[in-house]
C-alpha atoms as a PDB file:
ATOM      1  CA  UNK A   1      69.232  53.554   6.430  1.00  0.00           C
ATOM      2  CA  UNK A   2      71.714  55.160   9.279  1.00  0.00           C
ATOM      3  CA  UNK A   3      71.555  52.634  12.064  1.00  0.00           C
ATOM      4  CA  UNK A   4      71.908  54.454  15.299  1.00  0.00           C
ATOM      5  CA  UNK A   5      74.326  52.958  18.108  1.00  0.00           C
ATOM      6  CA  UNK A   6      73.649  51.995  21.442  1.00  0.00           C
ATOM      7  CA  UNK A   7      75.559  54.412  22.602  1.00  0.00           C
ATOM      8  CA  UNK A   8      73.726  57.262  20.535  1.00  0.00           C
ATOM      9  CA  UNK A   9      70.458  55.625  21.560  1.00  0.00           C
ATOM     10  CA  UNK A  10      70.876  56.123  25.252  1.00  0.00           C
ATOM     11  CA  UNK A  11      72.277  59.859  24.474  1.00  0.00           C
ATOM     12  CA  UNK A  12      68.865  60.317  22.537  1.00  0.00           C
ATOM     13  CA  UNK A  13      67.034  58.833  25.601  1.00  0.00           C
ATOM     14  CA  UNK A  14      68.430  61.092  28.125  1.00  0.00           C
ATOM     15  CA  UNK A  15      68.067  64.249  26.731  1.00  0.00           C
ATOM     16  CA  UNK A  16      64.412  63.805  25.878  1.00  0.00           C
ATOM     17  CA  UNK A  17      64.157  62.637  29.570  1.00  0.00           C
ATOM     18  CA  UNK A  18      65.776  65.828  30.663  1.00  0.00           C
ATOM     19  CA  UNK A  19      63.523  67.931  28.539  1.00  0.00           C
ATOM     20  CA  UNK A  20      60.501  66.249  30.247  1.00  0.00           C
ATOM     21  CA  UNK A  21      62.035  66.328  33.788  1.00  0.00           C
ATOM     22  CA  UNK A  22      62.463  70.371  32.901  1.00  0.00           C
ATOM     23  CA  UNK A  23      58.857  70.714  31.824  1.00  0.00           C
ATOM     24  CA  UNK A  24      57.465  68.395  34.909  1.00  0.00           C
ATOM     25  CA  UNK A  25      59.111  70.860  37.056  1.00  0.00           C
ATOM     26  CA  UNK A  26      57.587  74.224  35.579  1.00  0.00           C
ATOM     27  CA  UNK A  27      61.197  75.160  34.289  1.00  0.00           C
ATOM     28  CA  UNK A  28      61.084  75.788  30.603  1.00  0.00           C
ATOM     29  CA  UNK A  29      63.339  73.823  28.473  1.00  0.00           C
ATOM     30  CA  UNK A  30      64.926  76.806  26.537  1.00  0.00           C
ATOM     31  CA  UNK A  31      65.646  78.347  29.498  1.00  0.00           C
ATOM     32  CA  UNK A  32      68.122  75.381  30.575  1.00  0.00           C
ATOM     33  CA  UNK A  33      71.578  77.266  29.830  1.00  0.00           C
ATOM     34  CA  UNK A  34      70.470  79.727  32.505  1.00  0.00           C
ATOM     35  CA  UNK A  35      70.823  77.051  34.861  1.00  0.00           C
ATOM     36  CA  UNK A  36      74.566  75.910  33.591  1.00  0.00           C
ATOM     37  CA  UNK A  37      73.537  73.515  30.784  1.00  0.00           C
ATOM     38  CA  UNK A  38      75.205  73.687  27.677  1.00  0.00           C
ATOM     39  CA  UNK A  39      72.730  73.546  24.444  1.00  0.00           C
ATOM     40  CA  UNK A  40      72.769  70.615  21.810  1.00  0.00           C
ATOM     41  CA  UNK A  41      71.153  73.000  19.107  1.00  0.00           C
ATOM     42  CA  UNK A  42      72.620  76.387  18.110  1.00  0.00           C
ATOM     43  CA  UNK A  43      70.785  78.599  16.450  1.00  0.00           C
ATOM     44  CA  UNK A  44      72.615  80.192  13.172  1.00  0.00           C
ATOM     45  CA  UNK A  45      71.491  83.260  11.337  1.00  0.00           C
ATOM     46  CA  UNK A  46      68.868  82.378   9.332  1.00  0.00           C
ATOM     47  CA  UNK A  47      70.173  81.933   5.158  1.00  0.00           C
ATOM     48  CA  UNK A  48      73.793  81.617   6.586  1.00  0.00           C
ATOM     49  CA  UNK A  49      74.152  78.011   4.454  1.00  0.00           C
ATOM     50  CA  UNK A  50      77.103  76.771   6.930  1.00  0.00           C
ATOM     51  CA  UNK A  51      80.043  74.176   5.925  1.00  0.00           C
ATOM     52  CA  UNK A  52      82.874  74.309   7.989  1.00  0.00           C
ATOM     53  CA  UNK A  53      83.799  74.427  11.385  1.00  0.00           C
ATOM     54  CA  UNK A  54      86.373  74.971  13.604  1.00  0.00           C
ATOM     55  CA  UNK A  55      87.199  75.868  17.547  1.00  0.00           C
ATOM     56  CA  UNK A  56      89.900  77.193  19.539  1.00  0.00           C
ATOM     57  CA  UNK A  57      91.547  76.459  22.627  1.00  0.00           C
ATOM     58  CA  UNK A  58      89.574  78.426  24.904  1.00  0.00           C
ATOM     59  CA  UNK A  59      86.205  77.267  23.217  1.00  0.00           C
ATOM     60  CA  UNK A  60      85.506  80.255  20.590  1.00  0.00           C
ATOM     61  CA  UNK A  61      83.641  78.194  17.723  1.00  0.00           C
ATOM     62  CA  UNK A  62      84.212  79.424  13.886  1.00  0.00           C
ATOM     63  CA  UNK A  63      81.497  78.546  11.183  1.00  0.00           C
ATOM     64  CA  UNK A  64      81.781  80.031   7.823  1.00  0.00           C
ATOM     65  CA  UNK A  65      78.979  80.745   4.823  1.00  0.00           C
ATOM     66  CA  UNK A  66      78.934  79.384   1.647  1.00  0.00           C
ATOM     67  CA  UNK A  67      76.315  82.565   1.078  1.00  0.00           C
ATOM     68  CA  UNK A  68      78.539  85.054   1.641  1.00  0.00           C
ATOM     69  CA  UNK A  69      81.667  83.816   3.419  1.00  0.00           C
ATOM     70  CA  UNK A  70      80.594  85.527   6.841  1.00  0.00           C
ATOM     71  CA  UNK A  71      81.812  84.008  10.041  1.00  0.00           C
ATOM     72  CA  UNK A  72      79.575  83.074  12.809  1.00  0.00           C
ATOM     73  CA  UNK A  73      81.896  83.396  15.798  1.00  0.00           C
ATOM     74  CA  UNK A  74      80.051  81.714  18.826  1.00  0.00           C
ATOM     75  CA  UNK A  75      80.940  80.557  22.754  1.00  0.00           C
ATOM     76  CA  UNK A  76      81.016  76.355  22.481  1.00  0.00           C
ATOM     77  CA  UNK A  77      80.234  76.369  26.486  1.00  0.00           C
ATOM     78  CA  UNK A  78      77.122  78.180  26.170  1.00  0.00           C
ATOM     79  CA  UNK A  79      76.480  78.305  22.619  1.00  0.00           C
ATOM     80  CA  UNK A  80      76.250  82.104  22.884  1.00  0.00           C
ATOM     81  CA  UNK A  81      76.752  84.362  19.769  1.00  0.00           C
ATOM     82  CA  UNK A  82      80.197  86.593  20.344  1.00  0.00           C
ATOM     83  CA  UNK A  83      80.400  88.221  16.775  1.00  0.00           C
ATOM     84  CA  UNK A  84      80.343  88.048  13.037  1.00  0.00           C
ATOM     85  CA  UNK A  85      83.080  88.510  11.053  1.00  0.00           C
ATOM     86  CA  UNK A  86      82.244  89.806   7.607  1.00  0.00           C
ATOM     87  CA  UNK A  87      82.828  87.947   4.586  1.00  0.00           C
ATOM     88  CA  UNK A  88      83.971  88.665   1.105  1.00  0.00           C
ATOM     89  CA  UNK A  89      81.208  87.768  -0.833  1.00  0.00           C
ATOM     90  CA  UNK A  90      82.223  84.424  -1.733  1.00  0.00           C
ATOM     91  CA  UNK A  91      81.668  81.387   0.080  1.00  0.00           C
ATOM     92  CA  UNK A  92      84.126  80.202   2.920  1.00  0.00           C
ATOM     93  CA  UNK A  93      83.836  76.378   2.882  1.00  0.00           C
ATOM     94  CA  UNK A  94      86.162  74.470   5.155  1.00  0.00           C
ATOM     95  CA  UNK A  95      88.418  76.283   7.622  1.00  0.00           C
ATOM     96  CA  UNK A  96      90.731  76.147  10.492  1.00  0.00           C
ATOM     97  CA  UNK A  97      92.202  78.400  13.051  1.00  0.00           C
ATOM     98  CA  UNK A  98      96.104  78.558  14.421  1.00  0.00           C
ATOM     99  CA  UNK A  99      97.683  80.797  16.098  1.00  0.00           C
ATOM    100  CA  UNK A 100      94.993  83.016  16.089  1.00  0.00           C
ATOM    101  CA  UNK A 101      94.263  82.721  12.229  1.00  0.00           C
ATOM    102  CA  UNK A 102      91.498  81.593   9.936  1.00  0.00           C
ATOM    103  CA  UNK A 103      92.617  79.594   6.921  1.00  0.00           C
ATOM    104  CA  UNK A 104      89.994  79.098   4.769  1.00  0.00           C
ATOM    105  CA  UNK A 105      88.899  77.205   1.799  1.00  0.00           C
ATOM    106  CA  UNK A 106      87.483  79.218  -0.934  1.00  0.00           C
ATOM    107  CA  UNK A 107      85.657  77.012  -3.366  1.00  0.00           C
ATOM    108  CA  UNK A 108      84.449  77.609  -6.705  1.00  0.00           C
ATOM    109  CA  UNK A 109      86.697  80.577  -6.820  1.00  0.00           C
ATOM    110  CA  UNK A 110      89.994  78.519  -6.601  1.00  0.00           C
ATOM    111  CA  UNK A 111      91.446  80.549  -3.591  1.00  0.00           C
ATOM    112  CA  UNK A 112      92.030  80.549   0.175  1.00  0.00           C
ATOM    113  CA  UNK A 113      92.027  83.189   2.561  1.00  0.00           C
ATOM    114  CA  UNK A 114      93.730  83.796   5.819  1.00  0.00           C
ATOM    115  CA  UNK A 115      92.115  86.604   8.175  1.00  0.00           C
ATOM    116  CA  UNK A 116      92.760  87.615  12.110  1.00  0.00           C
ATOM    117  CA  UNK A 117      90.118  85.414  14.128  1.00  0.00           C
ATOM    118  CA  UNK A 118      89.095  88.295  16.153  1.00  0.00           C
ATOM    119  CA  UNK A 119      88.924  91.241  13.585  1.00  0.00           C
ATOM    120  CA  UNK A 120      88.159  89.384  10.645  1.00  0.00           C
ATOM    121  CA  UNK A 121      91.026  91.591   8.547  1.00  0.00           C
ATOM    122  CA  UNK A 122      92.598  90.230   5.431  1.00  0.00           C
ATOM    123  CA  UNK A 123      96.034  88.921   6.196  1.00  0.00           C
ATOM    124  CA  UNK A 124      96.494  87.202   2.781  1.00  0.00           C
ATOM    125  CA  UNK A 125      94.973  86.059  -0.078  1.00  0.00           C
ATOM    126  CA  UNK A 126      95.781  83.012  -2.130  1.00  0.00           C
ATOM    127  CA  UNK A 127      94.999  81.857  -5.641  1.00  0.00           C
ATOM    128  CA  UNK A 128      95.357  78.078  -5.517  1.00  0.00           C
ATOM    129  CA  UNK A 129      94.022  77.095  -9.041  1.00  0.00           C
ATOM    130  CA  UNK A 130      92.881  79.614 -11.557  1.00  0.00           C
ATOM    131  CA  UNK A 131      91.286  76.682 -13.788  1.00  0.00           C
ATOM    132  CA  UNK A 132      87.358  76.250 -12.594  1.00  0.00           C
ATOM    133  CA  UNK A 133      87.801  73.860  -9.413  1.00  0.00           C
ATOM    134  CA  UNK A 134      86.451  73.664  -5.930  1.00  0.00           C
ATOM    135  CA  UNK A 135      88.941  74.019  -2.818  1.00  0.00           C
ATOM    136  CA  UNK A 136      87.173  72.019   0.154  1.00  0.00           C
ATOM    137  CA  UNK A 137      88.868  71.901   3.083  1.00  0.00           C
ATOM    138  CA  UNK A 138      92.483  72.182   5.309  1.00  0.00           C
ATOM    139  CA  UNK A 139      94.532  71.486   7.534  1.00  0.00           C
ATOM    140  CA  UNK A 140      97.083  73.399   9.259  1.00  0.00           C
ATOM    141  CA  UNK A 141     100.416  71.132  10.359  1.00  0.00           C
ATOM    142  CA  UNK A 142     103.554  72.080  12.152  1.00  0.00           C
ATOM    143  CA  UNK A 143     105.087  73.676   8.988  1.00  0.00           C
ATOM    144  CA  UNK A 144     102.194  73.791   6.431  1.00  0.00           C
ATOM    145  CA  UNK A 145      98.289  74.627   5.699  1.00  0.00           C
ATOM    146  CA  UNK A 146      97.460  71.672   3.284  1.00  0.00           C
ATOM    147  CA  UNK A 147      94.256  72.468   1.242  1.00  0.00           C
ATOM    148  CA  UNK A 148      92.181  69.746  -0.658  1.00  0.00           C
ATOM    149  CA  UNK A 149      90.452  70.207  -4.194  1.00  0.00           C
ATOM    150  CA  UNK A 150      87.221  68.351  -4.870  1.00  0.00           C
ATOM    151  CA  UNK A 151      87.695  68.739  -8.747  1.00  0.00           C
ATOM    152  CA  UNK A 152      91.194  67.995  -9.773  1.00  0.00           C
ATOM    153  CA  UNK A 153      94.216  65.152  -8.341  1.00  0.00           C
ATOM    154  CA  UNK A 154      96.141  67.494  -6.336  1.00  0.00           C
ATOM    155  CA  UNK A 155      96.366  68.947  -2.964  1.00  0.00           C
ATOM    156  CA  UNK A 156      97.586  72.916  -2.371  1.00  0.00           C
ATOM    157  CA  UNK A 157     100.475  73.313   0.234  1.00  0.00           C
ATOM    158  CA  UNK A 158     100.567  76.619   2.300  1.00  0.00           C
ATOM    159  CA  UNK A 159     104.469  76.607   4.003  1.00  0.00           C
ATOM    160  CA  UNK A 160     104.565  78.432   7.061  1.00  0.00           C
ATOM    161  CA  UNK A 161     107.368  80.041   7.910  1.00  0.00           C
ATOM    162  CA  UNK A 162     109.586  80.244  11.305  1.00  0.00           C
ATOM    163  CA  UNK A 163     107.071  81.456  13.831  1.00  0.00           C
ATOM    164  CA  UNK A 164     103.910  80.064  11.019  1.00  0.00           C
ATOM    165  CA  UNK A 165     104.712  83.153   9.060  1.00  0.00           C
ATOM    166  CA  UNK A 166     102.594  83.393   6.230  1.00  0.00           C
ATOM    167  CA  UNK A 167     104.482  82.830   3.087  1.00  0.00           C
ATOM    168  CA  UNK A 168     104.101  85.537  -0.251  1.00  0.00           C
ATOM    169  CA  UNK A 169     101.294  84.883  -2.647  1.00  0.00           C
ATOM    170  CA  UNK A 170     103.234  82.983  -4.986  1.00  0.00           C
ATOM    171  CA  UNK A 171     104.831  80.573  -2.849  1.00  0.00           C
ATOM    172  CA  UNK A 172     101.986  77.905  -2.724  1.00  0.00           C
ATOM    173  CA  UNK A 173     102.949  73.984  -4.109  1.00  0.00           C
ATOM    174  CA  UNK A 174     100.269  71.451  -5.724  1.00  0.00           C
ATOM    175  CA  UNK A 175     101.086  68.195  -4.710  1.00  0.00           C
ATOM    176  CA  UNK A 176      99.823  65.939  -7.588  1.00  0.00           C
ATOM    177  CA  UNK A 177      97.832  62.794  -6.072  1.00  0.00           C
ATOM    178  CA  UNK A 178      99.631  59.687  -7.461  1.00  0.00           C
ATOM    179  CA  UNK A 179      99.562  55.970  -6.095  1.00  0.00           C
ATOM    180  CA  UNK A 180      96.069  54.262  -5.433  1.00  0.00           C
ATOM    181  CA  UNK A 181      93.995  57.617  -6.233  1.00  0.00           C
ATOM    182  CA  UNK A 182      91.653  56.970  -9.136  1.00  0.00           C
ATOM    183  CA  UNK A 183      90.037  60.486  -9.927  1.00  0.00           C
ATOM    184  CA  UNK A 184      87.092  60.144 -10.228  1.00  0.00           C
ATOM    185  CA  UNK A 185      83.761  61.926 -11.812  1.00  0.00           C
ATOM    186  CA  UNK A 186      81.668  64.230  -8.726  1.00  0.00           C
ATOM    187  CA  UNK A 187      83.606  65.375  -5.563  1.00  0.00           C
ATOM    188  CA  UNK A 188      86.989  63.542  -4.911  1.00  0.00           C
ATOM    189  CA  UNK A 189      89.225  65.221  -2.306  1.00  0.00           C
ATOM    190  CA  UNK A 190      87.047  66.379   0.677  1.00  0.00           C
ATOM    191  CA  UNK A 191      88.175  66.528   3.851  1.00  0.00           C
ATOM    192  CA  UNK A 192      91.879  66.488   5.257  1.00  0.00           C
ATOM    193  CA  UNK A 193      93.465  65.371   8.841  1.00  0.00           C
ATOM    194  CA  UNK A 194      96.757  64.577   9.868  1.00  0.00           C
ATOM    195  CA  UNK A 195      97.731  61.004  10.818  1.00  0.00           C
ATOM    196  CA  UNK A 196      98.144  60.299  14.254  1.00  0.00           C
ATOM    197  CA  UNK A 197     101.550  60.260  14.511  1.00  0.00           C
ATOM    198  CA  UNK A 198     101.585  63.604  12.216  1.00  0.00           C
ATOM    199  CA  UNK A 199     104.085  62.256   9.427  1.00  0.00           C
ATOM    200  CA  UNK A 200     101.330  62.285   6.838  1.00  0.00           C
ATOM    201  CA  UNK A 201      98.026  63.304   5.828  1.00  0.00           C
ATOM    202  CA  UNK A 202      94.388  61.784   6.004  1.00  0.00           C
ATOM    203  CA  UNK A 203      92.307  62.398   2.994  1.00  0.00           C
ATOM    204  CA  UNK A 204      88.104  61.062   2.242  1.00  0.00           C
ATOM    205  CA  UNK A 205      87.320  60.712  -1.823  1.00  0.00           C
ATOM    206  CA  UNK A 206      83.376  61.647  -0.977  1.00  0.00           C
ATOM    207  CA  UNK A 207      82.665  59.907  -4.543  1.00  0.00           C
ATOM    208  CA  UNK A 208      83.854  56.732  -3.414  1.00  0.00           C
ATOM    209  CA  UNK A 209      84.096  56.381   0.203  1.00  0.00           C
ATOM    210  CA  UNK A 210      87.648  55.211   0.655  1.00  0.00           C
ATOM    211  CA  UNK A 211      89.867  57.051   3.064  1.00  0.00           C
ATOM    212  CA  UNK A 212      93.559  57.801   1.548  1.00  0.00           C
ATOM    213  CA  UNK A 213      96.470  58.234   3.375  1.00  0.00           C
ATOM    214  CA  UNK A 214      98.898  60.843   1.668  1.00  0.00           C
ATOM    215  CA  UNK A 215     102.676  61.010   1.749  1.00  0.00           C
ATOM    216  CA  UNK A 216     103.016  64.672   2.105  1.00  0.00           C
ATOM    217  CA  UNK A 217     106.799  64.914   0.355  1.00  0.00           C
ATOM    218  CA  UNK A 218     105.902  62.460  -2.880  1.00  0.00           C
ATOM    219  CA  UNK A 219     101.617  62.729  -2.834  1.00  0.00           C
ATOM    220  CA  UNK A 220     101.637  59.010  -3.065  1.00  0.00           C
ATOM    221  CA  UNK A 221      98.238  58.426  -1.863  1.00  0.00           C
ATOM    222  CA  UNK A 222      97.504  54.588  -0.032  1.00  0.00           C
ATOM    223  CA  UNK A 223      94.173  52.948   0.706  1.00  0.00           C
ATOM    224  CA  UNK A 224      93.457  52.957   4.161  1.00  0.00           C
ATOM    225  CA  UNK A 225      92.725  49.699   5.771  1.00  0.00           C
ATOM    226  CA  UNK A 226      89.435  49.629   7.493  1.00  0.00           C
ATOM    227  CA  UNK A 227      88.475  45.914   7.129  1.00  0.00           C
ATOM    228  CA  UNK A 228      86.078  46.683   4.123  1.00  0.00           C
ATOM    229  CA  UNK A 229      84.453  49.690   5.406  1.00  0.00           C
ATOM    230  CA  UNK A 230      83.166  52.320   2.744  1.00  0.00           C
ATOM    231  CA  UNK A 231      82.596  55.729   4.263  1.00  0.00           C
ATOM    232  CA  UNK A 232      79.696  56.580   1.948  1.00  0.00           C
ATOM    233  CA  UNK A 233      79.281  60.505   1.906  1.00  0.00           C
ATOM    234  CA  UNK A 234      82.471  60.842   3.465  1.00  0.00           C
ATOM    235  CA  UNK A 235      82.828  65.154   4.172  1.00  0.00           C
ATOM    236  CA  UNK A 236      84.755  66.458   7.545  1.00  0.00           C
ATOM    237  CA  UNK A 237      87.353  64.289   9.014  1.00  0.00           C
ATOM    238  CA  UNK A 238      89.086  65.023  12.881  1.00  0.00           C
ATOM    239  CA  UNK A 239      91.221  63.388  14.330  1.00  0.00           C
ATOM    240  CA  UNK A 240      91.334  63.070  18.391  1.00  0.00           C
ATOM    241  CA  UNK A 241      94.447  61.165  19.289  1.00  0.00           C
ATOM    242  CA  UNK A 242      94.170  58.057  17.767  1.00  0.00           C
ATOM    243  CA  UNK A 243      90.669  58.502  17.063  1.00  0.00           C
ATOM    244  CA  UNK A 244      89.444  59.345  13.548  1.00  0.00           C
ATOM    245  CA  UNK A 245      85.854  60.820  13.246  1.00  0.00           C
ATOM    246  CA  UNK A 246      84.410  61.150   9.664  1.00  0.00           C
ATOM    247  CA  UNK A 247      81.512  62.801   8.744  1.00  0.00           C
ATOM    248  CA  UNK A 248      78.884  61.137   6.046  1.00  0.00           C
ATOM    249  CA  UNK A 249      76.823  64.087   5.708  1.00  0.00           C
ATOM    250  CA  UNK A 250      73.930  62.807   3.493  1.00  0.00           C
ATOM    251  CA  UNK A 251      73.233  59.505   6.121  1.00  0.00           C
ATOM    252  CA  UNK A 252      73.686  62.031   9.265  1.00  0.00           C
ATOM    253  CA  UNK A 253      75.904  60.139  10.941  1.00  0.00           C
ATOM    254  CA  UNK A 254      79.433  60.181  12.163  1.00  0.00           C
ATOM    255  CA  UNK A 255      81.818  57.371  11.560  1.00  0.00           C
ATOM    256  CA  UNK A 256      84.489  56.899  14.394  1.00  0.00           C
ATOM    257  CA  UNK A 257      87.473  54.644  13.693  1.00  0.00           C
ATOM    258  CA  UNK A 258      90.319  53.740  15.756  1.00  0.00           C
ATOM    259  CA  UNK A 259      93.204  54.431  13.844  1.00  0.00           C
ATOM    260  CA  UNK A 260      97.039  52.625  14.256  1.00  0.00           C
ATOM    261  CA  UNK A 261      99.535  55.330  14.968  1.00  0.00           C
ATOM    262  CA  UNK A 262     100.517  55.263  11.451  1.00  0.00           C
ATOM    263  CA  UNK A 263      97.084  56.043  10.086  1.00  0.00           C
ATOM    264  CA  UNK A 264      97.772  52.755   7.361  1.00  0.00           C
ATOM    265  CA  UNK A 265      94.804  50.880   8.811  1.00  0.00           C
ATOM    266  CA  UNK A 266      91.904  51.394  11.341  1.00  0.00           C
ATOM    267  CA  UNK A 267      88.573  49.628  12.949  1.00  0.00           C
ATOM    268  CA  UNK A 268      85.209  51.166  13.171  1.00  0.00           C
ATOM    269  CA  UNK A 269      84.169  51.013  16.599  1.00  0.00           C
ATOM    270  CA  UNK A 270      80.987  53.330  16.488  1.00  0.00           C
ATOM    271  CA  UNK A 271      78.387  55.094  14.637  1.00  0.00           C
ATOM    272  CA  UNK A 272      77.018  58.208  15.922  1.00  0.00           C
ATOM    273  CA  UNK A 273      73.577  59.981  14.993  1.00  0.00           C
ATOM    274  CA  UNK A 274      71.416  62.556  16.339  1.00  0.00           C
ATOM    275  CA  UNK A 275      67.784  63.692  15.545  1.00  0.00           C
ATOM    276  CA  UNK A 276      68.991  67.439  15.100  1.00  0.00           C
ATOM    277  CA  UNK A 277      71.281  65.995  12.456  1.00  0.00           C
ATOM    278  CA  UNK A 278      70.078  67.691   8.746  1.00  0.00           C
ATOM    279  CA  UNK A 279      73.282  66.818   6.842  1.00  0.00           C
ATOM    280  CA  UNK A 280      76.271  67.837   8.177  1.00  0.00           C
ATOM    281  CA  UNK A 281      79.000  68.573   6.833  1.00  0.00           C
ATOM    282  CA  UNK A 282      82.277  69.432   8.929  1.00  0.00           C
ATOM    283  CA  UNK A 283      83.421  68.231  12.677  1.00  0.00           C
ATOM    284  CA  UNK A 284      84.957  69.874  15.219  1.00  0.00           C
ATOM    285  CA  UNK A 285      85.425  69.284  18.934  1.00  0.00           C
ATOM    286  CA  UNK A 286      85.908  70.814  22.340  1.00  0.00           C
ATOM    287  CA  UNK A 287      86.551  69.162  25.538  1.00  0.00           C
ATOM    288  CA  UNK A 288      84.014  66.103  25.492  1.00  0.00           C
ATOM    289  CA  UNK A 289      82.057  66.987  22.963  1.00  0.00           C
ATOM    290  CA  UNK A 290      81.345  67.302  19.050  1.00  0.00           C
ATOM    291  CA  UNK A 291      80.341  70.173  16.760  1.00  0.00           C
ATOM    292  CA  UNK A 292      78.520  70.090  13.370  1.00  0.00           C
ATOM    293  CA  UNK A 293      77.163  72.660  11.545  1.00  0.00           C
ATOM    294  CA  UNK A 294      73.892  71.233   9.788  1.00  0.00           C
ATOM    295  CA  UNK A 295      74.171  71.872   6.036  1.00  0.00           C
ATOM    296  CA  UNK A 296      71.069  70.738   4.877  1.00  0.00           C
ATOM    297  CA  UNK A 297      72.065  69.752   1.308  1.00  0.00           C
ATOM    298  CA  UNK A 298      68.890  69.302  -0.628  1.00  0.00           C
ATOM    299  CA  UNK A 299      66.875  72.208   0.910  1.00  0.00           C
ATOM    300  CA  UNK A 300      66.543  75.231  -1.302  1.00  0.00           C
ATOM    301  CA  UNK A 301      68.435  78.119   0.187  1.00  0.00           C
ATOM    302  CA  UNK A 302      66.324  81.241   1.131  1.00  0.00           C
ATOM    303  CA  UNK A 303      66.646  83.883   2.956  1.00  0.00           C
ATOM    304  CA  UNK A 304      64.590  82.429   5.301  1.00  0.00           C
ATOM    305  CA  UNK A 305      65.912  79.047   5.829  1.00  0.00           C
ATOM    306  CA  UNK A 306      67.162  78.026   9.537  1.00  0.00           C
ATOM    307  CA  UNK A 307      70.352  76.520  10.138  1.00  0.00           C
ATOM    308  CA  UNK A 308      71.915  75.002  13.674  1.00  0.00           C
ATOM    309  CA  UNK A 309      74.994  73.643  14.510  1.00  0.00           C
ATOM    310  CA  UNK A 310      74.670  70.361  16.606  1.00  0.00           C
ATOM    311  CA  UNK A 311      76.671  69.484  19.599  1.00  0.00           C
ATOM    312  CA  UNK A 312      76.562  65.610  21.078  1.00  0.00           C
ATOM    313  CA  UNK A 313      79.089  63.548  23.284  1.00  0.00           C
ATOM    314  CA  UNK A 314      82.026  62.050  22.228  1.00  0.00           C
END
């Protein structure tokens, strides 16, 4: 059973108090971001199936399909939609923007993508693996997009050129896992962060729970110290300074560790939870708060279904 913290608790508390403060006064709580509030629940197109997440600098929020690899471009201040960019007909799973890029995980079909964040157009297309696998999520460094596989012992490095130019199609390197990674049966390699002090990588195995850290030059992979700490369900990871955030999306919660600069070892210092929470999957942040698109892993997709992406404190 998640336990929710105290911290959590209280969050829980006071919104429901504002909602009834808003309705004791004859103002109607949907009507709230008229009046400068931000909203906790944003609305998706109904059927989009969302995984990942990501947000730029100025607060323009990315959220990709797994329907049909659409992007839901949306305002994180006011939770506003701004566009859609349209997909490719397969799914876009985990993705991150630089420099005015989407780089973007491509799944079952063993690629990744890069487009233009504003006009959606192809800038380069990637074939990772061309053996069945599923590409999860990335990462973009100083001098590489690092891509995780969920099916095979490897990860998938993107270099970036002088300037991050994007290299040619064939210039992509799998990095073989080695060290303490057991492969295992199920999904392995899920989400991907940098270490704090950005000389190596941060990887979850969802199967297992443990949290790897990655030598980007050799791929030797090393348990991360957390005091005994399994991250059950472990999916998104971000890291915010020395602050790691992983997402378990079947228990709805988010893990939050504070990580040594090195990223070899870490304490969990919180658990966060929501009510809105319906499995989710990827993290992303902006200013004081956290962004989650709501999966919900277990419902039958339809046409119909209703997604949200879920914003709390941090």
């Amino acid at each position: 059973m998640t336990t929710m913290s105290n911290r959590t608790f209280t969050r829980t508390l006071s919104t429901a108090a504002v909602g009834a403060l808003l309705l004791v006064s004859g103002i109607p709580a949907a009507h709230a971001s008229h009046r400068g509030e931000i909203e906790n629940v944003i609305g998706l197109p109904n059927g989009f199936q969302p995984e990942g997440i990501t947000i730029g600098k100025r607060g323009t929020a990315y959220v990709g399909s797994l329907a049909d690899g659409d992007i839901y471009v949306f305002d994180a201040r006011s939770g506003e939609e701004i566009r859609t960019l349209e997909g490719p007909g397969t799914p876009s799973v985990g993705l991150k923007i630089d420099d005015g890029r989407l780089f973007i995980a491509g799944g079952a079909t063993g690629e990744a993508r890069v487009i233009d964040a504003t006009t959606g157009r192809l800038l380069q297309n990637y074939t990772l693996s061309e053996d069945p696998t599923f590409v999860n999520d990335v990462v973009v460094t100083r001098d590489a997009a690092w891509f995780t596989d969920s099916q095979r012992a490897q990860l998938y490095k993107l270099p970036l050129g002088p300037s991050g130019a994007l290299p040619e199609p064939d210039a992509i390197e799998v990095l073989p896992l080695s060290g303490d990674w057991v492969q295992g049966a199920g999904f392995n390699a899920n989400g991907i962060a940098e270490t704090p002090d950005r000389q190596a990588l941060l990887v979850i195995q969802s199967s297992t729970g443990i949290l790897f850290r990655v030598e980007p030059e050799t791929g030797v992979a090393t348990v991360v110290d957390l005091g005994g700490v399994v991250l059950t369900n472990g999916d998104g990871l971000l890291v915010a300074g020395r602050t790691l955030y992983v997402v378990q999306n079947q228990l709805n919660t988010v893990a939050v560790i504070r990580l040594d600069k090195a990223g070899t070892g870490g304490t969990l210092i919180d658990q966060l939870s929501d009510p809105a929470f319906e499995v989710p999957t990827t993290i992303a942040k902006f200013r004081k708060a956290l962004y989650l698109p709501n999966a919900r892993f277990g419902t039958p997709p339809t046409p119909e279904t209703t997604y949200s992406v879920v914003r709390i404190e941090r």
